[in-house]
N, C-alpha and C. Protein backbone atom coordinates (compact mmCIF):
# COMPACT_ATOMS: atom_id res chain seq x y z
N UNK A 1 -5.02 -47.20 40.99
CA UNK A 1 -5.93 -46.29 40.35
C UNK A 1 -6.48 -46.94 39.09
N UNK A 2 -7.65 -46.97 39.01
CA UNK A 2 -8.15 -47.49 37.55
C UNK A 2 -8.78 -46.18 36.67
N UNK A 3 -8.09 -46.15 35.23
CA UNK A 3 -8.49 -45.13 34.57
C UNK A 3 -9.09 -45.71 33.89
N UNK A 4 -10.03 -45.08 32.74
CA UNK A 4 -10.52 -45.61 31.76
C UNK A 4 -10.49 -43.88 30.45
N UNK A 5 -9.69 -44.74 29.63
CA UNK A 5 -9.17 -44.10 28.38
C UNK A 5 -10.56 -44.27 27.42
N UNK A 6 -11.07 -43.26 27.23
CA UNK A 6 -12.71 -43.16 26.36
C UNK A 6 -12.12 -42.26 25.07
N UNK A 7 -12.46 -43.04 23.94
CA UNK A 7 -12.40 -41.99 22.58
C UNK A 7 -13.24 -42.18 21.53
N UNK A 8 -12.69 -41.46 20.69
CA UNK A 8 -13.89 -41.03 19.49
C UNK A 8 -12.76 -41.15 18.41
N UNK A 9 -12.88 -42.05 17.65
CA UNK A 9 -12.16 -42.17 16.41
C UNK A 9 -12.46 -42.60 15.04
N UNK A 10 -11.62 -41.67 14.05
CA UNK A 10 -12.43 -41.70 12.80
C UNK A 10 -11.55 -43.05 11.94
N UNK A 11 -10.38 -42.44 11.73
CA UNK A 11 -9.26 -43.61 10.86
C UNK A 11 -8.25 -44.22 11.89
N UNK A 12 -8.80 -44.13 13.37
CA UNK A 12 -8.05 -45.22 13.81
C UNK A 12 -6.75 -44.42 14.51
N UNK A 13 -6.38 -43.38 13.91
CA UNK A 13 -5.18 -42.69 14.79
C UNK A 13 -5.74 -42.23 16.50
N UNK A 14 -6.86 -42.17 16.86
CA UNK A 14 -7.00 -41.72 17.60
C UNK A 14 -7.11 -42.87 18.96
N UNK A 15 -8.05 -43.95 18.28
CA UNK A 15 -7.58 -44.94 19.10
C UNK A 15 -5.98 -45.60 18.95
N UNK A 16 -5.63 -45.90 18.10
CA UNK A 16 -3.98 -45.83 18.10
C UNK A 16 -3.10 -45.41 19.50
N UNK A 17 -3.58 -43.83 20.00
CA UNK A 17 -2.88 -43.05 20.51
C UNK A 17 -3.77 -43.49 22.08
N UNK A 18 -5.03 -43.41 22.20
CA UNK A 18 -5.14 -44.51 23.75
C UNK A 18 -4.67 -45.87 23.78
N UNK A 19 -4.44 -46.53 23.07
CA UNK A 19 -3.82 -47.36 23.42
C UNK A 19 -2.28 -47.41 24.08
N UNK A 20 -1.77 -46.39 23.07
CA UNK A 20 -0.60 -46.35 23.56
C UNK A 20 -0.37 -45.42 25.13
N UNK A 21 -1.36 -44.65 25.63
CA UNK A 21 -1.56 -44.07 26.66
C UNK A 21 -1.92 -45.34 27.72
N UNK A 22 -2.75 -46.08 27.44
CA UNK A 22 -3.30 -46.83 28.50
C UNK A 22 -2.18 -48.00 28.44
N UNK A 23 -1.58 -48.50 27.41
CA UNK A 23 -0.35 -49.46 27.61
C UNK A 23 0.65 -48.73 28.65
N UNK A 24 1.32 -47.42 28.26
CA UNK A 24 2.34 -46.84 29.24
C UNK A 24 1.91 -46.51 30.59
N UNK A 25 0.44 -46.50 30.97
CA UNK A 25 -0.23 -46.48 32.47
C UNK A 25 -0.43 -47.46 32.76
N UNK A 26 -0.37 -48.68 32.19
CA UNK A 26 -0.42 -49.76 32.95
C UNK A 26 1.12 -50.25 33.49
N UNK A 27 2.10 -49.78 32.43
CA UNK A 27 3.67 -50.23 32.27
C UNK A 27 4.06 -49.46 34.13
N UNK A 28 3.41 -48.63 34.23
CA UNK A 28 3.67 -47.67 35.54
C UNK A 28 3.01 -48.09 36.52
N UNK A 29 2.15 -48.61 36.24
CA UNK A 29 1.40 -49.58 37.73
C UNK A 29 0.10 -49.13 37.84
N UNK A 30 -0.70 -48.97 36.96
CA UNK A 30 -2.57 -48.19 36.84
C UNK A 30 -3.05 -49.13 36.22
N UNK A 31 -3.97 -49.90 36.52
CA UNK A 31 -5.29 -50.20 36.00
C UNK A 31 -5.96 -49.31 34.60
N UNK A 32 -5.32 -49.48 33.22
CA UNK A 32 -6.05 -48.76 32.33
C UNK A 32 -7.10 -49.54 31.38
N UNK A 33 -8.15 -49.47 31.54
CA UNK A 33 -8.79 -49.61 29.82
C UNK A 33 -9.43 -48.77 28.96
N UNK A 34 -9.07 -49.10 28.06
CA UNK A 34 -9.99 -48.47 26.70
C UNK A 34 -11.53 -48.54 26.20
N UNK A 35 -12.50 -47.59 26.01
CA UNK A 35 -13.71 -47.54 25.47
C UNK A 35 -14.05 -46.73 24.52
N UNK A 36 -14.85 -47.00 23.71
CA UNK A 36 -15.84 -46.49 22.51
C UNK A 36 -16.42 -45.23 23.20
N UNK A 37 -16.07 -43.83 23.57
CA UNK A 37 -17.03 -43.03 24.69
C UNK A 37 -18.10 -43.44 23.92
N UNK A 38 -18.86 -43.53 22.86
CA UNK A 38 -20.15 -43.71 22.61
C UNK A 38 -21.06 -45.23 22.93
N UNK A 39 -20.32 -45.59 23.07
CA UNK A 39 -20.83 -46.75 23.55
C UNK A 39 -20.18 -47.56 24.62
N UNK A 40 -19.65 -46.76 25.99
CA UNK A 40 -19.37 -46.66 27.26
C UNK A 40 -20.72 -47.59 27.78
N UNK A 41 -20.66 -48.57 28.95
CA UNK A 41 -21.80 -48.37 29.54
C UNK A 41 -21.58 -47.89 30.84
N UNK A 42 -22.60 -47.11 31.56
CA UNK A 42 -22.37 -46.53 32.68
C UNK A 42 -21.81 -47.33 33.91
N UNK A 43 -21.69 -48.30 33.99
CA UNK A 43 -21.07 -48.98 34.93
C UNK A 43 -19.73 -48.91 35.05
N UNK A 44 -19.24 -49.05 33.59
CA UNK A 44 -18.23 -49.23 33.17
C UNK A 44 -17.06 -47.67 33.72
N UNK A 45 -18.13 -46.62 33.16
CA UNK A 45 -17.49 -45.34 34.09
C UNK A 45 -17.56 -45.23 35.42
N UNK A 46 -18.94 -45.58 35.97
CA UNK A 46 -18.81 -45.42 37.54
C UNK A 46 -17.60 -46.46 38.07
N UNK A 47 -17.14 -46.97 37.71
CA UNK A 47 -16.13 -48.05 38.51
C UNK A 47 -14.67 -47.75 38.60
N UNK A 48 -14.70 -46.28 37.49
CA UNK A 48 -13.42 -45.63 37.50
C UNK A 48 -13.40 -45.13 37.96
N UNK A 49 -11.63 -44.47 38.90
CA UNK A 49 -10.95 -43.63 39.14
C UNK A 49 -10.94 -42.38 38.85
N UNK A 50 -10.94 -42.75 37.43
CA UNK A 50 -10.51 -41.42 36.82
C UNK A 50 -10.99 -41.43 35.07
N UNK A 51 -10.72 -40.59 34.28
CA UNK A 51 -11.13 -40.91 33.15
C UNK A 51 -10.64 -39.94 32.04
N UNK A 52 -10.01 -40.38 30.84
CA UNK A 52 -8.83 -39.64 30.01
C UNK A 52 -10.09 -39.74 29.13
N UNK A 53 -10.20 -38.69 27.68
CA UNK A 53 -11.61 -38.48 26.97
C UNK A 53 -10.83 -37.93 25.91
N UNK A 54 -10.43 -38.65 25.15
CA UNK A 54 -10.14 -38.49 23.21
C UNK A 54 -10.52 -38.61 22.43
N UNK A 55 -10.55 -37.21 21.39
CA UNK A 55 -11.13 -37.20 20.19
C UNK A 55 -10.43 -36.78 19.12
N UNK A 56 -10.99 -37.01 17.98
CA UNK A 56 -10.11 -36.37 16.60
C UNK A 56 -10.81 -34.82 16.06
N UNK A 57 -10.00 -34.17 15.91
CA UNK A 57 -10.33 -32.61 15.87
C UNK A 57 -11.24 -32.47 13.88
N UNK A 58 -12.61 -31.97 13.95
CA UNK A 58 -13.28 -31.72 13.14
C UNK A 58 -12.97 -30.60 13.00
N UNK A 59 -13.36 -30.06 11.40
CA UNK A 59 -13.75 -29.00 10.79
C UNK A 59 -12.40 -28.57 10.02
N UNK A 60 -12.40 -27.72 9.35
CA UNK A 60 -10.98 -26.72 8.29
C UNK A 60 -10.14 -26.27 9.19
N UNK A 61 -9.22 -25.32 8.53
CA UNK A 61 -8.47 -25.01 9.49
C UNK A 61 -9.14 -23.87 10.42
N UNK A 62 -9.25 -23.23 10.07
CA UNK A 62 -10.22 -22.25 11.06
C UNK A 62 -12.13 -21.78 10.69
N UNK A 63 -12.92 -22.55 10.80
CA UNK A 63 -14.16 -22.96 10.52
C UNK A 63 -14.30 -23.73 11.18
N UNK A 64 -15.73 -24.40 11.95
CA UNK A 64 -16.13 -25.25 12.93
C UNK A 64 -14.87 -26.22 13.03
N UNK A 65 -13.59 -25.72 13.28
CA UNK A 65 -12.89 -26.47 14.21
C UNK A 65 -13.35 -27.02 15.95
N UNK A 66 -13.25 -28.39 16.34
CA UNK A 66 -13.53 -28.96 17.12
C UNK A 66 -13.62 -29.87 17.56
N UNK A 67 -14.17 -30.52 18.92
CA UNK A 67 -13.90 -32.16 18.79
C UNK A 67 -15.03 -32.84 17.54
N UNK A 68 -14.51 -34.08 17.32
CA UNK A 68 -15.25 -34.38 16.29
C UNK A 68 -16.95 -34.30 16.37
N UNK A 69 -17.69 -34.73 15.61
CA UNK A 69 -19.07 -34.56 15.78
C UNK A 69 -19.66 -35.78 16.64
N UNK A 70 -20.70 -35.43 17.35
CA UNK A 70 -21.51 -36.21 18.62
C UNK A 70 -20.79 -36.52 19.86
N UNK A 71 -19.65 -36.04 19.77
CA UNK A 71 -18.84 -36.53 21.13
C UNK A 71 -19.50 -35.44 22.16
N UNK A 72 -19.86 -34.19 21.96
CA UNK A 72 -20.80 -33.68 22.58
C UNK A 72 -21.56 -34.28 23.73
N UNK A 73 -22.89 -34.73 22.71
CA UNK A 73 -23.87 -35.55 23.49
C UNK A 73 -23.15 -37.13 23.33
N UNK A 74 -22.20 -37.54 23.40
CA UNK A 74 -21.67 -38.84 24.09
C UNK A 74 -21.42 -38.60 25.29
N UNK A 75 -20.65 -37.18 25.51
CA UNK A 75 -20.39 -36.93 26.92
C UNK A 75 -21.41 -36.39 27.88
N UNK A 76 -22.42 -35.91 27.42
CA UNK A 76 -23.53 -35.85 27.81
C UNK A 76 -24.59 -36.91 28.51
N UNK A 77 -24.47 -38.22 28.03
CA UNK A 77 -25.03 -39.08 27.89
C UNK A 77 -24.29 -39.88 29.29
N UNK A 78 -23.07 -39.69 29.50
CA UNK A 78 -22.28 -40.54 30.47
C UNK A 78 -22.72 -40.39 31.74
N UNK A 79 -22.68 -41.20 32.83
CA UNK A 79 -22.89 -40.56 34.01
C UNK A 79 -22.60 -39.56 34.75
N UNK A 80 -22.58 -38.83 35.73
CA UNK A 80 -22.31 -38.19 36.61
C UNK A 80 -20.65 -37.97 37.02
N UNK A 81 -19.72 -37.64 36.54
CA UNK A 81 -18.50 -37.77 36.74
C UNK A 81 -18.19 -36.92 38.04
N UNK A 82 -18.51 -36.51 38.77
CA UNK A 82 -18.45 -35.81 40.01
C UNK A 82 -17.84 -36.52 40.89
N UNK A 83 -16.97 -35.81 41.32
CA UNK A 83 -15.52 -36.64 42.27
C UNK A 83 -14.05 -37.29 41.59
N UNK A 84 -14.60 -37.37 39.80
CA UNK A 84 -13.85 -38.26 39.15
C UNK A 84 -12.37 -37.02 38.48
N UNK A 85 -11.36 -37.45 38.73
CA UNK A 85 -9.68 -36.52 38.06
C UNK A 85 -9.99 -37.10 36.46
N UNK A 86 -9.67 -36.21 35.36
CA UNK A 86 -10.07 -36.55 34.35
C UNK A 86 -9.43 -35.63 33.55
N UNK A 87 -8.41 -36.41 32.16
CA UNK A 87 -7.38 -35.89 31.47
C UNK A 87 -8.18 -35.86 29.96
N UNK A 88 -7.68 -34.78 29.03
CA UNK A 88 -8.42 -34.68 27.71
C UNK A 88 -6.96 -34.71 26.54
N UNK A 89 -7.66 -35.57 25.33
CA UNK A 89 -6.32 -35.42 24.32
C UNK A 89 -7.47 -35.82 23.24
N UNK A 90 -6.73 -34.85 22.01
CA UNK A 90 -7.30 -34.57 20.59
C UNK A 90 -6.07 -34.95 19.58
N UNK A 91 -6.49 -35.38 18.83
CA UNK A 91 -5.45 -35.91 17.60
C UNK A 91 -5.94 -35.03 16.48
N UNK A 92 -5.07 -34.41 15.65
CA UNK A 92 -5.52 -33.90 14.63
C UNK A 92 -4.54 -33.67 13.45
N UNK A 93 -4.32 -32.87 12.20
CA UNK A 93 -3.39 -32.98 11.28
C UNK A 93 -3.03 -31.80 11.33
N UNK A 94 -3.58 -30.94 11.67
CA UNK A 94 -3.53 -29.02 11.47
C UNK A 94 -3.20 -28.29 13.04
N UNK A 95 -4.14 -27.93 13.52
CA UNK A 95 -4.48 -27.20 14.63
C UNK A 95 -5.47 -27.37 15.08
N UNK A 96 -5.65 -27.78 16.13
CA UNK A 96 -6.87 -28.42 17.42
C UNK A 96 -7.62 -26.81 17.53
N UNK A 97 -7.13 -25.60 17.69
CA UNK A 97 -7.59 -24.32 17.94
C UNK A 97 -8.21 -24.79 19.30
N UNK A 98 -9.19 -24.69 20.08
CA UNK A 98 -9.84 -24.25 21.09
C UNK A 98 -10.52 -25.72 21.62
N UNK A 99 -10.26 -27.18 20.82
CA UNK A 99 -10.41 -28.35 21.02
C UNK A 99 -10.73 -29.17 22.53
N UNK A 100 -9.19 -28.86 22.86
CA UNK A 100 -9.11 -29.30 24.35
C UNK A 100 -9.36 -28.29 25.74
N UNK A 101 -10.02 -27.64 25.06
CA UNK A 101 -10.63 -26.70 26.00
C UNK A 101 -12.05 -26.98 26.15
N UNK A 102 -12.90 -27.15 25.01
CA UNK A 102 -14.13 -27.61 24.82
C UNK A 102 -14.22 -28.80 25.40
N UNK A 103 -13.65 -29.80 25.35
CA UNK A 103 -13.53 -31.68 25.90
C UNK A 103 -13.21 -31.04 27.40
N UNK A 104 -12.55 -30.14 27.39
CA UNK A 104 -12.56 -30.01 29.50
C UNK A 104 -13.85 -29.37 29.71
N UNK A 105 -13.96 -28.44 29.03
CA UNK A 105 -15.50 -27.82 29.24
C UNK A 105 -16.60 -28.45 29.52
N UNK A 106 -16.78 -29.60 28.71
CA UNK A 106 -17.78 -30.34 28.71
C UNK A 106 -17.28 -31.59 29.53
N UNK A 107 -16.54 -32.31 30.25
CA UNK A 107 -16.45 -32.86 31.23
C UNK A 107 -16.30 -32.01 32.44
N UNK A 108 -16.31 -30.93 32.22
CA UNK A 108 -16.35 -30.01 34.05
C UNK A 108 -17.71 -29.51 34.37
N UNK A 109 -18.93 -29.79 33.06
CA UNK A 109 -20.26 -29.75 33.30
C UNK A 109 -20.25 -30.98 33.78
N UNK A 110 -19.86 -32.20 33.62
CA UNK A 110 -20.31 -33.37 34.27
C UNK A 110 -19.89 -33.38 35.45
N UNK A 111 -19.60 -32.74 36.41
CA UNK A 111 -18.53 -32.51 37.34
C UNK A 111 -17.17 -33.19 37.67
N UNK A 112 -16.45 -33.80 36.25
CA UNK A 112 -15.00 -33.90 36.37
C UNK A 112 -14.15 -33.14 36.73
N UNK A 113 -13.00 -33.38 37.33
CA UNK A 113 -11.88 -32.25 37.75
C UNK A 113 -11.47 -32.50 36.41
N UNK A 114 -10.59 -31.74 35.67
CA UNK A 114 -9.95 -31.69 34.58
C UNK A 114 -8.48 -31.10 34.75
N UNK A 115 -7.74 -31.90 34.72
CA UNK A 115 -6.37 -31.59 35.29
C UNK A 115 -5.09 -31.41 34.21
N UNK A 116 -4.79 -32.26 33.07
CA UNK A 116 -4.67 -32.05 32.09
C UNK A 116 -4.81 -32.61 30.66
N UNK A 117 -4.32 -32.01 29.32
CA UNK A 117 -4.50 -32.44 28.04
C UNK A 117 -3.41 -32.16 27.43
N UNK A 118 -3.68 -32.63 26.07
CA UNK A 118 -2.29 -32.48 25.37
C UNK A 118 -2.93 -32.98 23.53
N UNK A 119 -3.17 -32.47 22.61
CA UNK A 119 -2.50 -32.76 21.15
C UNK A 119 -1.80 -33.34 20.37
N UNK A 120 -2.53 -34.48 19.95
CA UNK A 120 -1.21 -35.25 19.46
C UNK A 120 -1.41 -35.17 17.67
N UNK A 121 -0.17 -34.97 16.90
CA UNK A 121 -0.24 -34.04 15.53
C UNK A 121 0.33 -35.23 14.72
N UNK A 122 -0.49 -35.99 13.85
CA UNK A 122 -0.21 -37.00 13.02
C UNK A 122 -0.01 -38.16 13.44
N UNK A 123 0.72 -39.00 13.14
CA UNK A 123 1.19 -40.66 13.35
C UNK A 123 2.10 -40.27 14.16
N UNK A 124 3.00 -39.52 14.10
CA UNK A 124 4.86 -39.76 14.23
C UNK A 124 4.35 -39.35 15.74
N UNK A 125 3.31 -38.51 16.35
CA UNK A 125 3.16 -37.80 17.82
C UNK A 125 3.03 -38.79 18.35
N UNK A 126 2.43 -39.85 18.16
CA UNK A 126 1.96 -41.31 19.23
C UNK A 126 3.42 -41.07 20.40
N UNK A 127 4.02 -41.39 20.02
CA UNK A 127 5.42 -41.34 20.83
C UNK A 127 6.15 -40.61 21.43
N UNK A 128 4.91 -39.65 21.70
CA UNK A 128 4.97 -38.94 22.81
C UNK A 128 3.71 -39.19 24.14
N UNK A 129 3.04 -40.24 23.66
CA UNK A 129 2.49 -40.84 24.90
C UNK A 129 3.03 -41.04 26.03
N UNK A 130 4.29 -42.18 26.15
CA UNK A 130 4.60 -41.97 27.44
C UNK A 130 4.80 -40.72 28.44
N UNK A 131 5.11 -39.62 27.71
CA UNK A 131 5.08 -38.64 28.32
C UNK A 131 3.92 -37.91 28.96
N UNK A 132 3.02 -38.15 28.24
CA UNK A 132 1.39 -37.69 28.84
C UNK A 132 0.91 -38.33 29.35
N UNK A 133 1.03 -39.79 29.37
CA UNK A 133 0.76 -40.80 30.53
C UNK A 133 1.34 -40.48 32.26
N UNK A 134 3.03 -39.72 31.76
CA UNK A 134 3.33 -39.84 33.22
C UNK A 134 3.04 -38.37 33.39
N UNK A 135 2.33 -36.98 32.82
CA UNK A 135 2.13 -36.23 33.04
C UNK A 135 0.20 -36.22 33.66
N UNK A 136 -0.33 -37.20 33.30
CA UNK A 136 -1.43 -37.75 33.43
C UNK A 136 -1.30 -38.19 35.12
N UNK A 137 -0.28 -38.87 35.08
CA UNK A 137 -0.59 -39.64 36.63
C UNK A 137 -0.14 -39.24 37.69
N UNK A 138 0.86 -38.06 37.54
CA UNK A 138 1.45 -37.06 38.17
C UNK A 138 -0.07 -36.10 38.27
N UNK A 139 -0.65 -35.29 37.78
CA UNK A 139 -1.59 -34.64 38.01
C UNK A 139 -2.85 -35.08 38.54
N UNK A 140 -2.89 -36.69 38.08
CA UNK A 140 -4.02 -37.22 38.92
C UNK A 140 -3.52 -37.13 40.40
N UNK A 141 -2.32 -38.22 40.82
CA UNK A 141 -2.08 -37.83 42.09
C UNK A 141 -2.25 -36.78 42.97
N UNK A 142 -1.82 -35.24 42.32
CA UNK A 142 -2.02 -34.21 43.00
C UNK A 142 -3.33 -33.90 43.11
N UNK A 143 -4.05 -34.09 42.10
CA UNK A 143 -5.52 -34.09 42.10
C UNK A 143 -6.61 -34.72 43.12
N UNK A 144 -5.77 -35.94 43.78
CA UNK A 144 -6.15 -36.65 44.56
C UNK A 144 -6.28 -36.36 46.11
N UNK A 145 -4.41 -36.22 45.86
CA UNK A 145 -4.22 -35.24 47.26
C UNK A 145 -4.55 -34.49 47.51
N UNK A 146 -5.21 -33.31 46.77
CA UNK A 146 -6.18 -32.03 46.81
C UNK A 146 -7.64 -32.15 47.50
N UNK A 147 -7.88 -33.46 47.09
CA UNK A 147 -9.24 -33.82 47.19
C UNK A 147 -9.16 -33.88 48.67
């Protein structure tokens, strides 16, 4: 399976945390790489499997909380994800509130399946990647077999 781990990062924790996702999916036997979602090129998505979509959570604690700004129309901008199993994760310091619901939202307009996500809360959460990696590839599978 080849995934491709796409994020949006401000100070670096967020790519931090695909890396460490796409290191523990490869440690398991997947084809992972990492991209800029904003500067994805479409080839680069059509050639995937599947596709994990991280961002760092904008706004106060309860005020335009959300994924960060333009990841919107980044995901907008991507190709056609239709047919593609596709996992969402937000990094933030507070509370994501309604975050990873919006990042599935807006990849299930592209026609991604959206199977699951997960929050990761400061530095110290990274290390809970492996766990969402194998909760990631467990749901892709079934996702697959569904298909």
């Amino acid at each position: 399976m080849r995934v491709l781990l796409l994020y949006e990062s401000r100070r670096g924790f967020t790519l931090q945390v695909a890396q460490a996702v796409r290191d523990e999916l490869r440690a398991r036997g997947a084809s992972a790489e990492t991209a800029p979602l904003r500067s994805v090129d479409g080839g680069t998505v059509a050639a995937a499997d599947a596709v994990i979509v991280g961002s760092w959570v904008s706004g106060a604690i309860v005020v335009g909380v959300g994924p960060a700004p333009g990841v919107h129309e980044a995901i907008a901008a991507l190709p056609s994800l239709e047919g593609k199993v596709a996992a969402v994760f937000c990094t933030c310091d507070v509370a994501p509130r309604k975050t990873l619901g919006t990042l599935a939202g807006w990849l299930r307009a592209r026609g991604a399946n959206v199977v699951v996500g997960q929050t990761f809360k400061r530095k110290r959460s990274v290390r809970t990647a492996p766990a969402f990696a194998g909760a990631v590839l467990e749901a892709f599978a079934r996702a697959q077999a569904d298909a």
